[in-house]
Protein backbone atom coordinates (compact mmCIF):
# COMPACT_ATOMS: atom_id res chain seq x y z
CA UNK A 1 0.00 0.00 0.00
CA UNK A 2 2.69 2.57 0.51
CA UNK A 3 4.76 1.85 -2.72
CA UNK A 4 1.12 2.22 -4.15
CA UNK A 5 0.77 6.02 -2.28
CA UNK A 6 4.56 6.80 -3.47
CA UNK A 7 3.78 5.87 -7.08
CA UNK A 8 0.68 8.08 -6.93
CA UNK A 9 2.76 10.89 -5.25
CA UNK A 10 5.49 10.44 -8.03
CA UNK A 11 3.08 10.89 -11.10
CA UNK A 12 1.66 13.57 -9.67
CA UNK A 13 2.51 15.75 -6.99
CA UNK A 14 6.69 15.83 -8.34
CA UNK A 15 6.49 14.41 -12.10
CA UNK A 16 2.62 15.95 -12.64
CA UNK A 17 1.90 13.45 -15.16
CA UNK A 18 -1.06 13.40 -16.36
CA UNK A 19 -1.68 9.51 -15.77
CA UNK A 20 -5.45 9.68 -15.75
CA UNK A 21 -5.99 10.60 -18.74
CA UNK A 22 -4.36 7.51 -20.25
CA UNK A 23 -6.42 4.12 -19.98
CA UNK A 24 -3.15 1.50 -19.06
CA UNK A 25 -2.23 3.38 -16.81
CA UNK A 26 -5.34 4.12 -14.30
CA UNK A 27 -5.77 0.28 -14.88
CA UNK A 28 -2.08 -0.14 -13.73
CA UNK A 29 -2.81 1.94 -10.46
CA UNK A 30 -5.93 0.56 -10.10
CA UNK A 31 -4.50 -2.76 -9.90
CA UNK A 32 -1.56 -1.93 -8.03
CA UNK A 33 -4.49 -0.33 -5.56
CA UNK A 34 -6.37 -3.13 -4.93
CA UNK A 35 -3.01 -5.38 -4.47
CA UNK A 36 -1.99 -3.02 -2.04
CA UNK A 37 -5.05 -2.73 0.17
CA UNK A 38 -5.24 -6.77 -0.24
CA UNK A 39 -2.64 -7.35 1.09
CA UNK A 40 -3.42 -4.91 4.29
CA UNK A 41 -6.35 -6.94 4.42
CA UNK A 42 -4.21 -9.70 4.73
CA UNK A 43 -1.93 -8.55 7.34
CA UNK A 44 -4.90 -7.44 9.46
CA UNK A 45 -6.64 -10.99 9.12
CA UNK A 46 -3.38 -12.53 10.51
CA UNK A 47 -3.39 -9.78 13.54
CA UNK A 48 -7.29 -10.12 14.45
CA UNK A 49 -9.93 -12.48 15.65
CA UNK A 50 -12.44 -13.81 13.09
CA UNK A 51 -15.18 -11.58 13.02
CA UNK A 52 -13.09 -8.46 12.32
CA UNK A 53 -11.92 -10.48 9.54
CA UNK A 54 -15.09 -11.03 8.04
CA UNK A 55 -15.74 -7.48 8.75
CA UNK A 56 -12.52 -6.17 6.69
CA UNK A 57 -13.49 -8.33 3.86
CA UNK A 58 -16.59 -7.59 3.61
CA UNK A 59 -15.54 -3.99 3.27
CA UNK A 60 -12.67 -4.65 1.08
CA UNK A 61 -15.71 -5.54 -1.18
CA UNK A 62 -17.70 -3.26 -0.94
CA UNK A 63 -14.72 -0.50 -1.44
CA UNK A 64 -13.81 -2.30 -4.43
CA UNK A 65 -17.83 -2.29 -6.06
CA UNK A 66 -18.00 1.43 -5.37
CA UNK A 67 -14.73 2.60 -7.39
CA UNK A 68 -16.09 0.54 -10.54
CA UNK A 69 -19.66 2.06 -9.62
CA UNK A 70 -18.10 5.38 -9.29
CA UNK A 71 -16.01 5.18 -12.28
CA UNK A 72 -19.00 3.80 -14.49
CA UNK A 73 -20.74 6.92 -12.73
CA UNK A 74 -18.67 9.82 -13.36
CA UNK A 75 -16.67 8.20 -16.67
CA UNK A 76 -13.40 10.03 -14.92
């Protein structure tokens, strides 16, 4: 998840790429994203009981329906 943030504050707080504009690479970040927040997901299952488990998934989920929702949505 951070390499994830420091790619994101490469392109564009210190490059200022324009990366969403072009389709490979939102799908790039996208997937490097969802890897990243997996595998906090993953870390946090192997800290925590069962039910908070559950719980994160469950959320990881729902997170991950709402940015395709939200992307059909707005088209951005």
């Amino acid at each position: 998840m951070l390499f994830a943030l420091l790619v994101e504050l490469f392109l564009d707080y210190i490059l200022k790429i324009p990366w969403r504009d072009v389709r490979w690479m939102v799908i790039t970040y996208v997937t490097l994203f969802f890897a990243g927040t997996g595998g906090l997901l993953g870390v946090a299952a192997k800290m925590t009981m069962r039910g908070w488990t559950i719980t994160a998934i469950i959320l990881f989920l729902i997170m991950a329906v709402l940015a395709f929702v939200s992307r059909a949505v707005t088209g951005i």
